[in-house]
N, C-alpha and C. Protein backbone atom coordinates (compact mmCIF):
# COMPACT_ATOMS: atom_id res chain seq x y z
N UNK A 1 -1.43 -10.48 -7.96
CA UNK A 1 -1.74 -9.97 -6.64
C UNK A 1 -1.11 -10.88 -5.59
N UNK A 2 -0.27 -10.53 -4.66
CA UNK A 2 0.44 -11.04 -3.50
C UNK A 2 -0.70 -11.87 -2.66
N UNK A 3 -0.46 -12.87 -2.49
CA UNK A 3 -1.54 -13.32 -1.25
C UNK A 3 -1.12 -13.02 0.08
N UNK A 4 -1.51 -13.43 1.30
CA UNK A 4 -0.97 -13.14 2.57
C UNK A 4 -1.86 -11.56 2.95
N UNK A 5 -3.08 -11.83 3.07
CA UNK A 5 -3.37 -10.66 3.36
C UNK A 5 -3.56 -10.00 4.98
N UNK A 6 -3.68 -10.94 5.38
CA UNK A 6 -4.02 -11.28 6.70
C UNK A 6 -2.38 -10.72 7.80
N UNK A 7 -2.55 -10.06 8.87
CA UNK A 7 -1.50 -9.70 9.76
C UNK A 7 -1.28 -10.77 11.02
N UNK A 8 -0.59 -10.82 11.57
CA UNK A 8 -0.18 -11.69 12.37
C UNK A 8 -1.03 -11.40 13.93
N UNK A 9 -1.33 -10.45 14.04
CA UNK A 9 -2.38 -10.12 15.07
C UNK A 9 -3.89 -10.97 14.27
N UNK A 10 -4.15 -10.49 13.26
CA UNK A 10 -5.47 -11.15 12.51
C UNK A 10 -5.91 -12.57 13.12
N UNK A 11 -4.03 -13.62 12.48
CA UNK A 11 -4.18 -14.71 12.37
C UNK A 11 -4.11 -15.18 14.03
N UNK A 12 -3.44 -14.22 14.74
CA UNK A 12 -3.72 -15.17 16.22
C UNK A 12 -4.88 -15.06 16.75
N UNK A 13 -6.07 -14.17 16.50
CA UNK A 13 -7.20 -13.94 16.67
C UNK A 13 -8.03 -15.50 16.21
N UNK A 14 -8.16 -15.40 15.23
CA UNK A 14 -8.34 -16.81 14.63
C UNK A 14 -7.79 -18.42 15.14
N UNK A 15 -6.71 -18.55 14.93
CA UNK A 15 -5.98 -20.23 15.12
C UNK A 15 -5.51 -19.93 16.39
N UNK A 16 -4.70 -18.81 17.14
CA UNK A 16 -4.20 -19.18 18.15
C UNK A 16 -2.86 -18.84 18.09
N UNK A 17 -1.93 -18.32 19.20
CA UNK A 17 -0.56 -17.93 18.78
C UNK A 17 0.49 -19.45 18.31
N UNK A 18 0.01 -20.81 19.07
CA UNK A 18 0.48 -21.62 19.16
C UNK A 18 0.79 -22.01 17.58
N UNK A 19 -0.26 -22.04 16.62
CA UNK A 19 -0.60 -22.60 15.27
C UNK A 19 0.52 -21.40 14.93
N UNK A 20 0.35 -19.90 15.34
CA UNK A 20 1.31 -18.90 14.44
C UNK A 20 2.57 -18.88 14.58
N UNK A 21 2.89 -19.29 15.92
CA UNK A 21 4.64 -20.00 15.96
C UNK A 21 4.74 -21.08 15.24
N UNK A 22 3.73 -21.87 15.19
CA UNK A 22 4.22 -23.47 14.55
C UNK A 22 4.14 -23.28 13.09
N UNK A 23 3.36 -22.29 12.50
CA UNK A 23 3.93 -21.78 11.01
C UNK A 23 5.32 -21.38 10.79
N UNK A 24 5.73 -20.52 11.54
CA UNK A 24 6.65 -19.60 11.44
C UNK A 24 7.97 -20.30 11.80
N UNK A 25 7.78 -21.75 12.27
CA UNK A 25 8.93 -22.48 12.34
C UNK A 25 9.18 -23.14 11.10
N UNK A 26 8.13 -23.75 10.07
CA UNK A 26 8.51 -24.26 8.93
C UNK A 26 8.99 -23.69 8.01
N UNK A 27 9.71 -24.66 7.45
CA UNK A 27 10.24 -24.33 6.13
C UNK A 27 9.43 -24.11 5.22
N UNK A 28 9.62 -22.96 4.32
CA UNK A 28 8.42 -22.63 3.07
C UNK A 28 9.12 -22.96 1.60
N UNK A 29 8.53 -23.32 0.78
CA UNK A 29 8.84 -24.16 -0.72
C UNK A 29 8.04 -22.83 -1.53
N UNK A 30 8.99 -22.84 -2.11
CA UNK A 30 8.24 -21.85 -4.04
C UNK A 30 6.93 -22.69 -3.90
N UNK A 31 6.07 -21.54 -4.16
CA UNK A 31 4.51 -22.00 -4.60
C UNK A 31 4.67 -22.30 -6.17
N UNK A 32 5.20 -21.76 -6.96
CA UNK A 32 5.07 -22.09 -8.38
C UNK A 32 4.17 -21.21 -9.16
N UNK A 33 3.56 -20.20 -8.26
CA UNK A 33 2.50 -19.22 -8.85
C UNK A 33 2.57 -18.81 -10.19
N UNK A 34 2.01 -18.66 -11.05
CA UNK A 34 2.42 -17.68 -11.91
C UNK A 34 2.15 -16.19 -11.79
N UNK A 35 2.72 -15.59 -12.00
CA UNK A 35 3.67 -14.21 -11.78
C UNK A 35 4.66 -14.26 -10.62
N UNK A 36 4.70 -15.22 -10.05
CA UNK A 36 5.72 -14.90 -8.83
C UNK A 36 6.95 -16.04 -8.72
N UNK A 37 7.17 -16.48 -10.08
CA UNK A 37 8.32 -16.99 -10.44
C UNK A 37 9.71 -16.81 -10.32
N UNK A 38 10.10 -15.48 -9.75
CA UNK A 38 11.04 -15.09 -10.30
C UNK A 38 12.01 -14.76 -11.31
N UNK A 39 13.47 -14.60 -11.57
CA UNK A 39 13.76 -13.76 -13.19
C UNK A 39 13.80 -14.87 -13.90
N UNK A 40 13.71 -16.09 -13.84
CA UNK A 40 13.48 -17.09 -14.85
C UNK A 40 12.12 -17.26 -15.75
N UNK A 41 10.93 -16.33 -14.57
CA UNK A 41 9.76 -16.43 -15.64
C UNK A 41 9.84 -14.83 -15.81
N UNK A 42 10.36 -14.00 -15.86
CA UNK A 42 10.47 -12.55 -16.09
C UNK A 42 9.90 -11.97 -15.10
N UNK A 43 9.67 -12.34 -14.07
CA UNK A 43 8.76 -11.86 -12.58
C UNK A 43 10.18 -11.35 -11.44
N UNK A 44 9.35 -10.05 -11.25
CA UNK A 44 10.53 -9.43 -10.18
C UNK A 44 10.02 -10.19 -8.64
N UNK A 45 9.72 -11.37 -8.39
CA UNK A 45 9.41 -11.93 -7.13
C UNK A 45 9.04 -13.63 -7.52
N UNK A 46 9.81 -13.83 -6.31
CA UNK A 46 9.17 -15.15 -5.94
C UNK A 46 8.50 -15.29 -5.11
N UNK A 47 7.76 -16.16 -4.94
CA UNK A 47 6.81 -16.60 -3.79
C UNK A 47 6.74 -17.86 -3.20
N UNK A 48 6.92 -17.94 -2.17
CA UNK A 48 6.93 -18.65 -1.12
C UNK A 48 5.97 -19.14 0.10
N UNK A 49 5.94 -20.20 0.43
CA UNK A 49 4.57 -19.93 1.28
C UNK A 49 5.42 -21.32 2.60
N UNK A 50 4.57 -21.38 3.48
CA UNK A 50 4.93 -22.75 4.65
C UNK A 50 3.09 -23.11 5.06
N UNK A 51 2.74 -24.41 5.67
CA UNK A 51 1.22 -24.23 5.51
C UNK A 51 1.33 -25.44 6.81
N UNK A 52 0.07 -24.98 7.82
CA UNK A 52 0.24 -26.08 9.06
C UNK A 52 -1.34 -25.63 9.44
N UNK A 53 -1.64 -27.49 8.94
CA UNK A 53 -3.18 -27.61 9.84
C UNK A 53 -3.11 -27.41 11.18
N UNK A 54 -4.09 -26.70 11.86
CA UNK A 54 -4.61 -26.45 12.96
C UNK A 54 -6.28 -25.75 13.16
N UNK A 55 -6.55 -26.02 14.32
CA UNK A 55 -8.31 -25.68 14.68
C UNK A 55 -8.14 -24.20 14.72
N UNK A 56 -9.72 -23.39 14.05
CA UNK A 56 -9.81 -22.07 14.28
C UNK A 56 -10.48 -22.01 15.92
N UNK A 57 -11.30 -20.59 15.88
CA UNK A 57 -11.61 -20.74 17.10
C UNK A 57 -13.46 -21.42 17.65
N UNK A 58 -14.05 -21.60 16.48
CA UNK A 58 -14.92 -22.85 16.12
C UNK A 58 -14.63 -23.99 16.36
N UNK A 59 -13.62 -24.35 16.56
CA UNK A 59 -12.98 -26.00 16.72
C UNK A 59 -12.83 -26.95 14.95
N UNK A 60 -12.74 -25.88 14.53
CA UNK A 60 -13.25 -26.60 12.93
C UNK A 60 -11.62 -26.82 12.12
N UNK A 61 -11.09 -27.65 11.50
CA UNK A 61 -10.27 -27.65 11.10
C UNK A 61 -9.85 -27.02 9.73
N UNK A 62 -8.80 -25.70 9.91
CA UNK A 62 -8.11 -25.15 8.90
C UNK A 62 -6.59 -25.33 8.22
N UNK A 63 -6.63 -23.98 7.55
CA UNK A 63 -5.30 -24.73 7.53
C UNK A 63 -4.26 -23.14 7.35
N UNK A 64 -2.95 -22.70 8.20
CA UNK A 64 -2.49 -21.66 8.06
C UNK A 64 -1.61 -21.32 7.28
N UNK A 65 -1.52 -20.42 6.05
CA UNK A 65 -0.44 -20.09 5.30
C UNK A 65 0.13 -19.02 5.82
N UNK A 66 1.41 -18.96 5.59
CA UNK A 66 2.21 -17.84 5.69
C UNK A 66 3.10 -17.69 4.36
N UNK A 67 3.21 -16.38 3.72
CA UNK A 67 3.65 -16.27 2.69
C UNK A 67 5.09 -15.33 2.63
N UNK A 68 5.64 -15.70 2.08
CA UNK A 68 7.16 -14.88 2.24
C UNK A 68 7.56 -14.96 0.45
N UNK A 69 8.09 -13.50 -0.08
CA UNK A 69 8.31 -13.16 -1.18
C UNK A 69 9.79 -12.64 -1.42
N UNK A 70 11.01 -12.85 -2.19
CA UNK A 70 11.53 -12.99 -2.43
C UNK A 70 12.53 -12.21 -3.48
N UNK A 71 12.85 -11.22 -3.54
CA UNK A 71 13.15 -10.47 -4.87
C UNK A 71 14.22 -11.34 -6.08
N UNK A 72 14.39 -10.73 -6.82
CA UNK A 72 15.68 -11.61 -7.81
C UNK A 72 17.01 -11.92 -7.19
N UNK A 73 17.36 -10.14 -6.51
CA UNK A 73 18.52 -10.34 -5.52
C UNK A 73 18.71 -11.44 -4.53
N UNK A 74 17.55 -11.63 -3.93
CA UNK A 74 17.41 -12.41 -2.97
C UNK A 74 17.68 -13.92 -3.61
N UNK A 75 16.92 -13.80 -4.69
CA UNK A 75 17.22 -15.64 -4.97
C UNK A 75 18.14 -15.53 -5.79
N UNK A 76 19.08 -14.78 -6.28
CA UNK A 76 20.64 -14.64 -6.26
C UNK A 76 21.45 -15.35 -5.41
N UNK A 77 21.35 -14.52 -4.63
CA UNK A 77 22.42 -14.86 -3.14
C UNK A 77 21.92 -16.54 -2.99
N UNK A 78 20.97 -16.68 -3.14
CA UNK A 78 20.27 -18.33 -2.18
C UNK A 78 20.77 -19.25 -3.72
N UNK A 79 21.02 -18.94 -4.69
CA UNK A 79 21.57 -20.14 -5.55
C UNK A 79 22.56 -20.04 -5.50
N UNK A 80 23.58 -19.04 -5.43
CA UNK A 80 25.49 -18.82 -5.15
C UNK A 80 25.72 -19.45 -4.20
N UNK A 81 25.16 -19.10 -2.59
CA UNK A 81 25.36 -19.70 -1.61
C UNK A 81 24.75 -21.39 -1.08
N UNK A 82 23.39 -21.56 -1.87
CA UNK A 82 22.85 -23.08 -2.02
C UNK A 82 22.57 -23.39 -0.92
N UNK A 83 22.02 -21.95 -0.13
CA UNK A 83 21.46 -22.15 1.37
C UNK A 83 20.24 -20.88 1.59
N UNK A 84 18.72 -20.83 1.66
CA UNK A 84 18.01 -20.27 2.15
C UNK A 84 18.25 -19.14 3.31
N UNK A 85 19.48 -20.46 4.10
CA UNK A 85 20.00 -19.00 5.44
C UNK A 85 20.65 -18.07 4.98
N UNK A 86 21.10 -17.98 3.93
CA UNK A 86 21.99 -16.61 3.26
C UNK A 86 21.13 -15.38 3.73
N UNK A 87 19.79 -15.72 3.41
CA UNK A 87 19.41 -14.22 3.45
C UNK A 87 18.41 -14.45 4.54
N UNK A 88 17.63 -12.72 4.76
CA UNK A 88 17.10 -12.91 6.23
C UNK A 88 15.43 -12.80 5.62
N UNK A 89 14.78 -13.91 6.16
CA UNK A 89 13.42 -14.32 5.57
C UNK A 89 12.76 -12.99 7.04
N UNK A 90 11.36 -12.78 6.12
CA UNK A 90 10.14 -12.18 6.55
C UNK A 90 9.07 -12.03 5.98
N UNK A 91 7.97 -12.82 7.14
CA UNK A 91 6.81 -13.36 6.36
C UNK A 91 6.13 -11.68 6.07
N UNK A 92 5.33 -12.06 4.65
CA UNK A 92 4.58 -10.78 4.07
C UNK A 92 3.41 -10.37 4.45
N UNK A 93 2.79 -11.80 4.95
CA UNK A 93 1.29 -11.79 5.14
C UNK A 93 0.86 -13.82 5.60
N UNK A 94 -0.33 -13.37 6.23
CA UNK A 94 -1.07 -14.85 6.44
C UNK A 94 -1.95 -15.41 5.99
N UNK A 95 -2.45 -16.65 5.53
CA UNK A 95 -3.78 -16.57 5.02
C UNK A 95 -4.54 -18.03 5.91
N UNK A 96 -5.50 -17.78 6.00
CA UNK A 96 -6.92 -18.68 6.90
C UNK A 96 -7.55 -19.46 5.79
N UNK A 97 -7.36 -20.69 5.86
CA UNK A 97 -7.95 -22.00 4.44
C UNK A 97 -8.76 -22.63 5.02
């Protein structure tokens, strides 16, 4: 099951637009999930995530994921080319930790 369930309206409701730009600027790393390996573990997806502490609207400290998924094609192109910018990223979903 994909995580990122959460929409980007959701998550500014919550943390704030500030925290949802400052996700959306980082760089995201393979989670390592299993099933979302890609064709090296026989999985038609990879998964990806970027993650930035910030306060909800409690003042309480969380922490924001944003998740971005990846097809085989996609991480094709990004090992030929040996650059992430090859292809055009879009986050799937958000999640509230």
């Amino acid at each position: 099951m994909q995580k990122g369930s959460m929409t980007k309206d959701q998550v500014v409701k919550i943390v704030g637009l500030q925290a949802v730009e400052e996700v959306e600027r980082e760089n995201c790393e393979p989670t390592n999930r299993v099933g979302y390996n890609g064709v090296t573990q026989g999985d038609s997806l990879t998964e990806w995530s970027a993650m930035v502490s910030c306060k909800d609207n409690d003042g309480d400290e969380v922490y924001l994921v944003a998740y971005y998924y990846t097809t085989n094609e996609q991480d094709e192109i990004i090992a030929e080319t040996g650059d992430g910018g090859s292809i055009s990223w879009e986050i799937d979903g958000y999640e509230v930790v």
